[in-house]
Protein backbone atom coordinates (compact mmCIF):
# COMPACT_ATOMS: atom_id res chain seq x y z
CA UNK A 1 -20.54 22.66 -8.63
CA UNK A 2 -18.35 24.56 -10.94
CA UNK A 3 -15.82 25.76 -8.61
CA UNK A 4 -15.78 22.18 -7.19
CA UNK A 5 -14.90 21.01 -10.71
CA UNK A 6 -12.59 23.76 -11.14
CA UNK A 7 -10.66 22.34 -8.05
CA UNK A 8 -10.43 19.37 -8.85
CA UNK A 9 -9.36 19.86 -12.62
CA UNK A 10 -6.76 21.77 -11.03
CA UNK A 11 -5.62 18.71 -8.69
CA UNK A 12 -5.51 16.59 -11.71
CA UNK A 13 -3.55 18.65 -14.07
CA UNK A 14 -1.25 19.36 -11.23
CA UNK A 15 -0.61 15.47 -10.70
CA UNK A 16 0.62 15.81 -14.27
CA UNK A 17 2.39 18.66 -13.75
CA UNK A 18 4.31 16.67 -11.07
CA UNK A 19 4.88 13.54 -13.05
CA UNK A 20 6.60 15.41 -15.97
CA UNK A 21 8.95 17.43 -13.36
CA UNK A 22 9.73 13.98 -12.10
CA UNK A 23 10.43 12.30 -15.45
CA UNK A 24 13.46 15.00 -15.73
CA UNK A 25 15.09 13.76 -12.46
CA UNK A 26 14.66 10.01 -13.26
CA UNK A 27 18.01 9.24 -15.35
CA UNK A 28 18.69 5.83 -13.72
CA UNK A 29 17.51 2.37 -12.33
CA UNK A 30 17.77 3.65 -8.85
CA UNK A 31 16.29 7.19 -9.68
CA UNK A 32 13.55 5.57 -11.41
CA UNK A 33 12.61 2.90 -8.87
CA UNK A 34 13.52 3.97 -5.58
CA UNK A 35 13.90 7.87 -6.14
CA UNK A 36 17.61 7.39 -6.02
CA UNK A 37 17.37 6.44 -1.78
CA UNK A 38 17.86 9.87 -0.81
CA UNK A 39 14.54 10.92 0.57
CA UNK A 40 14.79 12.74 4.00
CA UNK A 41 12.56 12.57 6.50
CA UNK A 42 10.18 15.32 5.69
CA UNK A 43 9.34 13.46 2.24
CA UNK A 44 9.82 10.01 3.57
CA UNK A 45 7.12 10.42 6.37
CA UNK A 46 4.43 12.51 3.85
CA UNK A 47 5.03 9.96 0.88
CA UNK A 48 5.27 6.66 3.24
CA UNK A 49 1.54 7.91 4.76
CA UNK A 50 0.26 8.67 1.68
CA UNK A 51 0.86 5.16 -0.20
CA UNK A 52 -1.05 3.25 3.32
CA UNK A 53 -3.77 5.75 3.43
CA UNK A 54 -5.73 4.58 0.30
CA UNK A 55 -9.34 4.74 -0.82
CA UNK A 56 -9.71 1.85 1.48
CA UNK A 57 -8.45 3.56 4.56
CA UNK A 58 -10.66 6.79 3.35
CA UNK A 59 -13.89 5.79 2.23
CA UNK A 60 -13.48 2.55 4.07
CA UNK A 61 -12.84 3.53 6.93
CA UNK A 62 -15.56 6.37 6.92
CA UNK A 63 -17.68 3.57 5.99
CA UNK A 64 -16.25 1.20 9.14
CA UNK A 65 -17.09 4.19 11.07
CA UNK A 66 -20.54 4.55 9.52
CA UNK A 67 -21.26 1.09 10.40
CA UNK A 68 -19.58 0.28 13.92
CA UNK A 69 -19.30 3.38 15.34
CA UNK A 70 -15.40 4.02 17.08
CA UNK A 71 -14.35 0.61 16.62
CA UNK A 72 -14.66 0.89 13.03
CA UNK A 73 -11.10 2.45 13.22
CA UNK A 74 -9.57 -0.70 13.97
CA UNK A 75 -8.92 -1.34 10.02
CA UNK A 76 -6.80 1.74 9.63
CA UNK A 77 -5.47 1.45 13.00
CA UNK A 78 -4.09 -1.74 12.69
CA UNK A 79 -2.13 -0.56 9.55
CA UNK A 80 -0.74 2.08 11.30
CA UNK A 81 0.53 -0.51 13.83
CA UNK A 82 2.16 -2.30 11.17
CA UNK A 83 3.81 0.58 9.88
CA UNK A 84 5.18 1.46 13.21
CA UNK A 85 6.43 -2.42 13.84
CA UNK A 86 8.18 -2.12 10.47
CA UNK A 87 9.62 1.37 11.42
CA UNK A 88 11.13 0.20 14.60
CA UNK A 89 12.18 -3.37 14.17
CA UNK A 90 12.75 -3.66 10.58
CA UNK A 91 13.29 -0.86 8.07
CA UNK A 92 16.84 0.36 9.03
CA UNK A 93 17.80 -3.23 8.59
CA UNK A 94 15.45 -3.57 4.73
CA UNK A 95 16.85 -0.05 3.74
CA UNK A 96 21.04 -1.02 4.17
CA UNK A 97 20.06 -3.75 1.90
CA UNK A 98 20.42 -1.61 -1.41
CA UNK A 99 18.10 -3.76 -2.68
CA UNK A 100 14.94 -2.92 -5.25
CA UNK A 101 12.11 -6.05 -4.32
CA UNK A 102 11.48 -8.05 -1.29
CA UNK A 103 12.09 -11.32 -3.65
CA UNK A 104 15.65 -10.11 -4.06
CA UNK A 105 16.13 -9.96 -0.27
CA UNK A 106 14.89 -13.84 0.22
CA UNK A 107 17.28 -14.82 -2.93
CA UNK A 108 20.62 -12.74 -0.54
CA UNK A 109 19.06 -14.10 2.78
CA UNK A 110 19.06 -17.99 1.38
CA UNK A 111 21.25 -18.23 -2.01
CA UNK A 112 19.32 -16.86 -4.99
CA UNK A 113 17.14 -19.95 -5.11
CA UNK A 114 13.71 -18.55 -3.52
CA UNK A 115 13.12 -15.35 -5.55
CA UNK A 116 10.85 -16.71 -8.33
CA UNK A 117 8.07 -17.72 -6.85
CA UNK A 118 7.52 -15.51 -4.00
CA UNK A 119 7.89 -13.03 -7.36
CA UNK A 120 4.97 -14.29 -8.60
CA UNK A 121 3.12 -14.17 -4.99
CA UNK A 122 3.99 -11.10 -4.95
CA UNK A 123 3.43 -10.35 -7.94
CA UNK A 124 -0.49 -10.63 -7.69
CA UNK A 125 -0.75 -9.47 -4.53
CA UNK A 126 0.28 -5.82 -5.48
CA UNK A 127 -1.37 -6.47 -9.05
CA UNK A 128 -4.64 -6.62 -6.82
CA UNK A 129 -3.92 -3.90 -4.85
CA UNK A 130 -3.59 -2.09 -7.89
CA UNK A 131 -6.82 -2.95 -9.63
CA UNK A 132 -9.03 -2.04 -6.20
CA UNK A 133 -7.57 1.06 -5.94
CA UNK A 134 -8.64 2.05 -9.24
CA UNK A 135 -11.90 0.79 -8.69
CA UNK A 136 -12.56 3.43 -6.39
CA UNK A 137 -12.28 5.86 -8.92
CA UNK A 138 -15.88 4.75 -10.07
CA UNK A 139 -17.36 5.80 -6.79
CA UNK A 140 -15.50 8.99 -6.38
CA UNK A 141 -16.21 10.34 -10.26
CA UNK A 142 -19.81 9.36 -10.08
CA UNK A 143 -20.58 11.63 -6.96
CA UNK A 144 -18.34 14.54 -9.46
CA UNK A 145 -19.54 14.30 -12.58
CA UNK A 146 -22.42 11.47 -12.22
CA UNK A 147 -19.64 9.70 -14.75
CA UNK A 148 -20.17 5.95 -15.88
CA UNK A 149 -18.04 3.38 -13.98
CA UNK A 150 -16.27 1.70 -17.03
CA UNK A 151 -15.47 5.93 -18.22
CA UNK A 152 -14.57 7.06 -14.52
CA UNK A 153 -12.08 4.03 -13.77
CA UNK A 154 -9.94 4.66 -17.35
CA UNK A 155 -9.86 8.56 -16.84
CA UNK A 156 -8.49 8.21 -13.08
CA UNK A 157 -6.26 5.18 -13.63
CA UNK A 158 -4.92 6.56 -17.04
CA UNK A 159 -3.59 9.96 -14.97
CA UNK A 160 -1.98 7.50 -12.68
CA UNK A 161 -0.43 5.28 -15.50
CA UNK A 162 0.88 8.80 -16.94
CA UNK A 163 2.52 10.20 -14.43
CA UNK A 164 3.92 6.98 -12.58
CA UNK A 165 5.46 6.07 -16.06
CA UNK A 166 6.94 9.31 -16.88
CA UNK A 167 8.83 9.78 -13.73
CA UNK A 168 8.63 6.30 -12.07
CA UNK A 169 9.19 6.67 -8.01
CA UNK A 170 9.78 10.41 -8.53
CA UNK A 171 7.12 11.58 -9.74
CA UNK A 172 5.25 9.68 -7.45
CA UNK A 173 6.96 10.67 -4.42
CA UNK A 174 6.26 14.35 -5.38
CA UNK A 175 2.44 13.54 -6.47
CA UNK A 176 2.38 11.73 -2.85
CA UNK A 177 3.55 14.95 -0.61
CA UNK A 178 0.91 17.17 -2.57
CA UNK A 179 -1.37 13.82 -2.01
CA UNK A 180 -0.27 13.83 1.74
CA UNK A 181 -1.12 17.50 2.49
CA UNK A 182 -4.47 17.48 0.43
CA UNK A 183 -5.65 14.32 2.72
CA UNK A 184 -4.48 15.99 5.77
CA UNK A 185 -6.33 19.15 5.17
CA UNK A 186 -9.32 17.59 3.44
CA UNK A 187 -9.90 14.79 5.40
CA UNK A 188 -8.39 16.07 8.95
CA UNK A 189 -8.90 19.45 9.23
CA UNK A 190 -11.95 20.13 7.30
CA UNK A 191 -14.22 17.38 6.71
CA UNK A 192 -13.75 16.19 10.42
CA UNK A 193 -14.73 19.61 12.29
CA UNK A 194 -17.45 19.95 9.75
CA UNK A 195 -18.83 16.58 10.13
CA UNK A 196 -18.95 16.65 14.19
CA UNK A 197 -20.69 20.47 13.94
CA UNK A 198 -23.07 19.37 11.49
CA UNK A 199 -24.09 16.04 13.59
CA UNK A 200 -24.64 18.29 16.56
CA UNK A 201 -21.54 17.90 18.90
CA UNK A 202 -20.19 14.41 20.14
CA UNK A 203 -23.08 15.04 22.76
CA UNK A 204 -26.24 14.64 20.54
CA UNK A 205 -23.86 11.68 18.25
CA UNK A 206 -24.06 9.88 21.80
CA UNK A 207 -27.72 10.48 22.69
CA UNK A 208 -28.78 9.68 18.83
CA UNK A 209 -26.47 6.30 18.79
CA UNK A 210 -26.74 3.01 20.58
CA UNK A 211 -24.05 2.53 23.05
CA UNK A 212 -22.32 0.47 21.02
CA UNK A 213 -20.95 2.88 18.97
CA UNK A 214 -18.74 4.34 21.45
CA UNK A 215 -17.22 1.16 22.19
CA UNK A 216 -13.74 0.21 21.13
CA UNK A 217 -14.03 -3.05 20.73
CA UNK A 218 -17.69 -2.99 19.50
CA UNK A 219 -16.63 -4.12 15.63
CA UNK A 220 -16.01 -7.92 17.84
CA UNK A 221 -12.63 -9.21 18.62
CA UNK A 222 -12.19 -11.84 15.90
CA UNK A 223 -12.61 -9.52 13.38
CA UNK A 224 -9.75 -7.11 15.07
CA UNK A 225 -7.55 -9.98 15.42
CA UNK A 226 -8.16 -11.05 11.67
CA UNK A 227 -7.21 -7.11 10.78
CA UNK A 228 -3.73 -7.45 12.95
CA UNK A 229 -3.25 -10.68 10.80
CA UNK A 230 -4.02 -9.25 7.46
CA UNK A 231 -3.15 -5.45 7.47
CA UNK A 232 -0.59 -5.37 10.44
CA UNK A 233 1.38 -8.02 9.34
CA UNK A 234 0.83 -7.17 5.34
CA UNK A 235 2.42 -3.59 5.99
CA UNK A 236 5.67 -5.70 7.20
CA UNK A 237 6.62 -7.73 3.92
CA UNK A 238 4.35 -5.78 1.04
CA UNK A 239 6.56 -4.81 -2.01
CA UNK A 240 4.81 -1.57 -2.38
CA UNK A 241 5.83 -0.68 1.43
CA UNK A 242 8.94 -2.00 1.15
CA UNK A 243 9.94 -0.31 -2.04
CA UNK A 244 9.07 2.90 -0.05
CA UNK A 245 11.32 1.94 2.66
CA UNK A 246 14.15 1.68 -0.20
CA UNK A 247 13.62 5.26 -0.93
CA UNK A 248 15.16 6.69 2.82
CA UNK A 249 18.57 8.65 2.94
CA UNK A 250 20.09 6.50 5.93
CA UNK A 251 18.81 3.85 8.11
CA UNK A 252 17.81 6.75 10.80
CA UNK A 253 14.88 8.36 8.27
CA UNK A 254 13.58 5.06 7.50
CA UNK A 255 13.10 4.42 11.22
CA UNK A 256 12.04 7.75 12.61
CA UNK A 257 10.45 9.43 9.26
CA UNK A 258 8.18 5.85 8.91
CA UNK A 259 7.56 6.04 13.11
CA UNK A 260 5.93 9.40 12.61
CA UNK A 261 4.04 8.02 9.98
CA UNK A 262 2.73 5.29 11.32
CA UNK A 263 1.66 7.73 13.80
CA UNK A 264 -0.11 10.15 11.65
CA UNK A 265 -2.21 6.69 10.65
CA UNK A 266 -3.41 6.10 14.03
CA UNK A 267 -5.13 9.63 14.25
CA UNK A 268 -6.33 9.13 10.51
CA UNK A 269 -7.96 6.06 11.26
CA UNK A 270 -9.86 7.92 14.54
CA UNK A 271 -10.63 10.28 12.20
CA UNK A 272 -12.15 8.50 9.77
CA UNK A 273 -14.59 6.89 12.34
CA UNK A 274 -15.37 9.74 14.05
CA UNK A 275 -16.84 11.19 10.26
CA UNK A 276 -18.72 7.52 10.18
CA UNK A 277 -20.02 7.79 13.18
CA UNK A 278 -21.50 11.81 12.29
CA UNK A 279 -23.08 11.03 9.38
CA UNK A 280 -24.73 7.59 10.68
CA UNK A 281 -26.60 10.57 13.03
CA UNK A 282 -27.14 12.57 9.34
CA UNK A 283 -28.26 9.54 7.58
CA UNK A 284 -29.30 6.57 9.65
CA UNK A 285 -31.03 4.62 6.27
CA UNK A 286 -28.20 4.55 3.88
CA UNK A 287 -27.95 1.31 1.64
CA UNK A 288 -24.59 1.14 1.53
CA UNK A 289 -21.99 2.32 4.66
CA UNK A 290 -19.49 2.70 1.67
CA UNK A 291 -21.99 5.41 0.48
CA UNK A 292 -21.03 7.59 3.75
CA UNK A 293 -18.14 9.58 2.48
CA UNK A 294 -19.34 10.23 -0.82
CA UNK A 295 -23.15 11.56 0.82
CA UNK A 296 -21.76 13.71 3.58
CA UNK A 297 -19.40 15.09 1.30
CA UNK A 298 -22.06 15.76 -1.53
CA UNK A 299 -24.72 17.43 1.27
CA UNK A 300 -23.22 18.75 4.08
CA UNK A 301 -19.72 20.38 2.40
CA UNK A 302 -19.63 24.41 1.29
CA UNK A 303 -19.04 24.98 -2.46
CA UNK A 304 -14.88 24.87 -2.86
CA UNK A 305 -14.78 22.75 0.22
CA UNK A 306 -16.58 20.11 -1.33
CA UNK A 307 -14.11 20.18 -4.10
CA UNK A 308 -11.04 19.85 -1.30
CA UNK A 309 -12.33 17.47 0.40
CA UNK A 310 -13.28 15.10 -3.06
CA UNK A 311 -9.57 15.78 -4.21
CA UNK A 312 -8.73 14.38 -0.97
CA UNK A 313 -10.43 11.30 -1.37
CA UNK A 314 -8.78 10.97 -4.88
CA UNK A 315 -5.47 11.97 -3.54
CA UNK A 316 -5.73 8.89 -1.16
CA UNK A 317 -7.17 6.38 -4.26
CA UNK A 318 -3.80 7.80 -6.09
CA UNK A 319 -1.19 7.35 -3.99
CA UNK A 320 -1.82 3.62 -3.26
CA UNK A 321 -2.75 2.96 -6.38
CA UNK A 322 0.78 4.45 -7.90
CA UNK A 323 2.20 3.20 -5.29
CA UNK A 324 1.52 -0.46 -5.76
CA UNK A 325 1.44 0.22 -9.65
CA UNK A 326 5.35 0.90 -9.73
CA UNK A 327 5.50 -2.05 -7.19
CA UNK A 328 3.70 -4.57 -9.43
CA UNK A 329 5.61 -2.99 -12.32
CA UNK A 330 9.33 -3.64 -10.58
CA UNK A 331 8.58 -7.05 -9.37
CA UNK A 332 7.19 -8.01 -12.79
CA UNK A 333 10.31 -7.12 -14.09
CA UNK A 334 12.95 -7.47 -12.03
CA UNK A 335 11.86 -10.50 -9.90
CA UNK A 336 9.81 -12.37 -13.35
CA UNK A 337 11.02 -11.14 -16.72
CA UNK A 338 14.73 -10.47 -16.09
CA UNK A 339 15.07 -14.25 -14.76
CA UNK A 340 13.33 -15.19 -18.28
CA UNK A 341 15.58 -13.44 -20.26
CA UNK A 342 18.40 -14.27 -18.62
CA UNK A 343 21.60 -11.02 -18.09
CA UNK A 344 21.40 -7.66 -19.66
CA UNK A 345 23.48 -6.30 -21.95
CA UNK A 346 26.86 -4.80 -20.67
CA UNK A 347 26.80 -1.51 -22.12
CA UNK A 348 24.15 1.40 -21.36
CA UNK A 349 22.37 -1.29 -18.57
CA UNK A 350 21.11 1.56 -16.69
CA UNK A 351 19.60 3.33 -19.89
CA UNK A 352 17.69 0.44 -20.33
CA UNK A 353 16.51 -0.20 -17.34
CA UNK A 354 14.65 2.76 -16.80
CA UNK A 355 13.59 2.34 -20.45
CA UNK A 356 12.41 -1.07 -19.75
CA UNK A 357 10.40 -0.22 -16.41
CA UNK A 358 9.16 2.63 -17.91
CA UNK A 359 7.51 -0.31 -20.66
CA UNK A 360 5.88 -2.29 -17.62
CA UNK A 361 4.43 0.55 -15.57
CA UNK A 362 2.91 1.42 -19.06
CA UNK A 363 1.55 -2.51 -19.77
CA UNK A 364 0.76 -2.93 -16.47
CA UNK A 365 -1.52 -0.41 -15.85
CA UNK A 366 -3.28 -1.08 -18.77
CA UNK A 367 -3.38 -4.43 -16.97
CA UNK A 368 -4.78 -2.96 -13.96
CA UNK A 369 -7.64 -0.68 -15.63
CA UNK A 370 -8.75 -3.78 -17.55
CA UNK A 371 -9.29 -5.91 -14.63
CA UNK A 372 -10.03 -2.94 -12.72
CA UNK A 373 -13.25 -2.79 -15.22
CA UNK A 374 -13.98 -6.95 -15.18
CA UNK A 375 -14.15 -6.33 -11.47
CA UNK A 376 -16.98 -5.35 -9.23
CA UNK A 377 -15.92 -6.64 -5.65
CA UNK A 378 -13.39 -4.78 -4.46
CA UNK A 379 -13.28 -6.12 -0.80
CA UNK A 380 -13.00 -10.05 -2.08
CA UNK A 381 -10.16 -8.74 -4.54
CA UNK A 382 -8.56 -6.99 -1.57
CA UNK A 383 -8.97 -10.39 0.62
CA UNK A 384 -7.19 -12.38 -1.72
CA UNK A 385 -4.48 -10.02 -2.31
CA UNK A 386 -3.48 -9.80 1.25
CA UNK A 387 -4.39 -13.46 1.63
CA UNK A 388 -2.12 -14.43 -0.35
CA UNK A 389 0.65 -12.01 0.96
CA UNK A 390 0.39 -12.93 4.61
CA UNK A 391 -0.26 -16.80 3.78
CA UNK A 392 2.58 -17.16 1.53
CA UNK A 393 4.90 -15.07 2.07
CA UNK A 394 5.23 -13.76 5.87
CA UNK A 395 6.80 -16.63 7.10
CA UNK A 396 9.89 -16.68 5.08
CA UNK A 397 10.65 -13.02 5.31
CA UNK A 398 10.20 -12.58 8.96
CA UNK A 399 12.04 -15.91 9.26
CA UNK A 400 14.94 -14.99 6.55
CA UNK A 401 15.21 -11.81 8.92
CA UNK A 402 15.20 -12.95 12.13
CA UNK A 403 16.31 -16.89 12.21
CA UNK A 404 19.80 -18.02 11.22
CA UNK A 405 18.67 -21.91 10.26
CA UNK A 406 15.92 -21.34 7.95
CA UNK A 407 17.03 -22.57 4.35
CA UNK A 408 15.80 -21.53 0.89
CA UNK A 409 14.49 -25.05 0.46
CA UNK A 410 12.22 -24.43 3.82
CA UNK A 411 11.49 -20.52 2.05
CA UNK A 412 10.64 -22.26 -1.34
CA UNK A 413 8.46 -25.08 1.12
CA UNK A 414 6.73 -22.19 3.05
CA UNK A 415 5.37 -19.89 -0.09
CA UNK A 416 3.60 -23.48 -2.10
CA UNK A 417 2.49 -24.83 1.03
CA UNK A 418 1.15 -21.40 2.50
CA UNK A 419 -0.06 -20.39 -1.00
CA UNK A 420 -1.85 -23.45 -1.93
CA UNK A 421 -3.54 -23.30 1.33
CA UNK A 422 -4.92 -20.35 1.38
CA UNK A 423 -5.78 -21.11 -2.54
CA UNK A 424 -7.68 -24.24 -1.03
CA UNK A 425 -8.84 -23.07 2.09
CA UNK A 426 -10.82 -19.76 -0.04
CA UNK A 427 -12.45 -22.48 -2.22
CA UNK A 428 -13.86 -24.16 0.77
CA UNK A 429 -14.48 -21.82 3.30
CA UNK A 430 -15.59 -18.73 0.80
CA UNK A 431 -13.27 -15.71 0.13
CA UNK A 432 -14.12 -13.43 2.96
CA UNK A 433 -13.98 -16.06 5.69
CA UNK A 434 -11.47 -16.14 8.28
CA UNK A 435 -9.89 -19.67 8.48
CA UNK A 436 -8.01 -19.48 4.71
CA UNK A 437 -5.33 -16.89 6.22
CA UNK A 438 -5.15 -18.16 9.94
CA UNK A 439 -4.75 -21.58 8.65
CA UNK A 440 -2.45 -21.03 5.72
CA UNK A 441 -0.14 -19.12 7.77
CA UNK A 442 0.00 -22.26 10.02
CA UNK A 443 0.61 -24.47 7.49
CA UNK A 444 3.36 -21.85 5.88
CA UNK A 445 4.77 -21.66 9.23
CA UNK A 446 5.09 -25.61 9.72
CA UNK A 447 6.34 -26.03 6.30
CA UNK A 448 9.00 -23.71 6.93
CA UNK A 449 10.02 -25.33 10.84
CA UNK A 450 10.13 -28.44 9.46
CA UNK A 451 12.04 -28.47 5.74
CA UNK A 452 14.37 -25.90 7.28
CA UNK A 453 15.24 -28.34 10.24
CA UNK A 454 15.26 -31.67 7.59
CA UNK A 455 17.85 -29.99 5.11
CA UNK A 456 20.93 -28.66 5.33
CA UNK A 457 21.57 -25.05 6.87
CA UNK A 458 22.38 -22.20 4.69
CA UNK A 459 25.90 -22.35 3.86
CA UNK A 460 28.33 -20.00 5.62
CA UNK A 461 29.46 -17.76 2.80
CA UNK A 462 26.06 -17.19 1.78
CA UNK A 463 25.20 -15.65 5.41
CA UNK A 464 28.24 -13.69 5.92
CA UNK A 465 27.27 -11.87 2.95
CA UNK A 466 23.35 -11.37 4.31
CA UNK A 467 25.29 -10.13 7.35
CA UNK A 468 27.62 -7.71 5.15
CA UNK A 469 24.31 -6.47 3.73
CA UNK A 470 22.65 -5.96 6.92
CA UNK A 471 25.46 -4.25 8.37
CA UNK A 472 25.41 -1.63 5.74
CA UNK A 473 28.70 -2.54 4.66
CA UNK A 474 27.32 -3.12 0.81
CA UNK A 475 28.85 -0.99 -1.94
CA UNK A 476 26.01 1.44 -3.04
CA UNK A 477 23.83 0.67 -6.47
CA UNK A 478 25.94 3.40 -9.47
CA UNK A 479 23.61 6.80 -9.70
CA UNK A 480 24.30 10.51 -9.82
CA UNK A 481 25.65 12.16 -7.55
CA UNK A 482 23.18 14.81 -6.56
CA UNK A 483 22.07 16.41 -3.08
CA UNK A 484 19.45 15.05 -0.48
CA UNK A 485 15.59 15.93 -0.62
CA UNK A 486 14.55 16.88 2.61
């Protein structure tokens, strides 16, 4: 294993390599949090894959695979179709916004009275997202270095915390390319081939497997419907998506760079099942599906390829875990503390910003490790992050964006009524079940129709400057002047 270790030492240092080359470019707010919106659509498309494409997407969806056969892509798949939707119907629209968190947009869209408490939905949902990506670190250390859980989540989340801190979006923006082309050769064109040869051709997988492996809808069509819900609709209004969508040049690379994105997630997510579905014919008596990646990987890899193909699975735990780290880090601040505090100072504002979200990257992730530790369930802490999300929070986005008479006090209605239902319906029904987000989102939904109809409609000067914003016609936030990244 010591050239596998040697590889992956290598992919780690370089991650902090990257973060302290990004610190240097970092000199303001916008720098800092959004990698001063001037990504072009060669970094826009590798970053914006790399931050959906988690350990979730990897070993989950190896593990879908593992257990459903083909139809176990439907997780990923569905978040590629989300990412697509946003591409094409809303992110030229988010990015002329100039804005830095999705509460900021609901506080333009309906009069700076609806940002606090979708701040603090939000808030938790990408401090969730956060913690179960660094739980993954525990499964992906202990097939290295046979490391102990509490040890292996610290070491990988404190690289993360070190380099997203230094250099804030830009260092993770450059850690995400390197992430982006490690996954696509690790996962795609390595692990993939190799898995197929080693489980005899697609031939024997078929005459080994029950029919229903090689059925695309064999995972059931509740459960695919409950993914559109959750994942689809979550990639449309999540903070750490959105902040991504903030980083694009011009409307034109958010819509096109985050189209072939979504793209490259549809043939990820095949992928991943098509590996599930090889090493079920490998290993038909595993324990745990979860276990799939990790044991194909382990016995059926070359030496140096098995290092590859484990940095790859860490480069897809990193990236959404930095990724939602700087998001629960911004929205902390911007959307919680800032309101507490009440204005900044006038002189050397920007200074201190970056100062300041340099201090809650730092506190948060030390947040996130902690809980990342208490933890052991990383699917029910993923459930109620996205539970929360879609139940709270969809409807007054996607209704701020697309209908004129919604009102902050039906926005404000929509996130307590949504929230508290899903809060409720969890209780009742159990965390995994179905009927807390399909329900919620109903009542959210309601809530919204109904307060937004019963009170009076946003006033005029309020929406002609949502309308200025939308139109691009905002000035742009103060930053340096310096050339495009392609």
């Amino acid at each position: 294993m010591a050239v596998d270790y040697t590889v992956i030492v290598v992919y780690l240092a370089g991650m902090l390599g990257m973060g302290w080359w990004g610190m240097r470019r970092a000199r303001s707010k916008s720098e800092f949090l959004v990698a001063g919106r001037r990504l072009g659509p060669a970094m826009y498309s590798g970053t914006m894959a790399a931050i959906v494409l988690g350990g979730a997407s990897t070993i989950g969806g190896v593990g879908l695979g593992y257990q459903y056969g083909l139809s176990g892509a439907w997780m990923v798949f569905t978040i590629g179709l989300g990412l697509l939707a946003l591409s094409v119907f809303f992110s030229a629209r988010i990015a002329r916004l100039k804005v830095y968190t999705v509460s900021e947009m609901l506080d333009l869209r309906y009069g700076g009275r609806a940002g606090v408490i979708s701040g603090v939905v939000m808030w938790a949902y990408t401090l969730m997202l956060a913690v179960t990506s660094t739980i993954a670190y525990a499964t992906i250390f202990d097939v290295l270095f046979d490391m102990d859980r509490a040890l292996a989540i610290v070491l990988g989340g404190s690289i993360v915390v070190a380099y997203s801190t230094l250099g804030g979006m830009w260092s993770i923006t450059l850690t995400d390319m390197v992430q982006f082309v490690v996954k696509t050769v690790g996962v795609l064109l390595l692990l993939l081939p190799i898995a197929v040869v080693k489980a005899g051709g697609f031939g024997e997988m078929r005459a080994k497997l029950p029919t229903g492996y090689f059925d695309p809808l064999g995972i059931g069509g509740e459960t695919i419907f409950t993914y559109v819900l959750i994942y689809t609709f979550g990639m449309l209004i999540g903070q750490d998506i959105w902040q991504r969508v903030f980083t694009a040049r011009s409307d034109t690379t958010a819509k096109w760079g985050g189209t072939v994105a979504g793209t490259y997630c549809l043939a990820y997510a095949l992928a991943g099942a098509v590996i599930g579905t090889a090493a079920k014919v490998l290993y038909p008596n595993l324990a745990n599906a979860d276990d799939a990646f990790a044991t194909i990987v382990k016995d059926e890899l070359p030496v140096g390829v098995r290092g590859l193909v484990l940095a790859a699975a860490l480069a897809a735990v990193m990236s959404t875990s930095s990724g939602a780290l700087i998001a629960c880090a911004t929205v902390a601040n911007n959307d919680i503390w800032s309101r507490l505090r009440g204005p900044a100072g006038p002189d050397g504002e920007e200074r201190d910003e970056v100062r300041g979200n340099r201090v809650f990257i730092l506190v948060m992730g030390v947040a996130v490790i902690g809980t990342a530790i208490a933890l052991n369930n990383v699917v029910e802490a993923l459930t109620v992050a996205y539970n929360l999300l879609v139940g709270g929070l969809l409807v007054p986005i996607l209704g701020g964006l697309l209908w004129k008479r919604g009102t902050a006090q039906g926005a404000l209605a929509s996130v307590i009524v949504g929230g508290v239902a899903v809060i409720g319906l969890m209780v009742s029904y159990g965390i995994l079940a179905n009927q807390p987000v399909y329900y919620g989102l109903l009542s959210s939904l309601a809530a919204y129709l109904v307060v937004s109809l019963a009170t009076p409609a946003t006033d005029e000067a309020v929406l002609t400057a949502w309308r200025e914003r939308l139109a691009g016609r905002a000035p742009e936030p103060a930053s340096e002047p310096v050339p495009a990244t392609q």
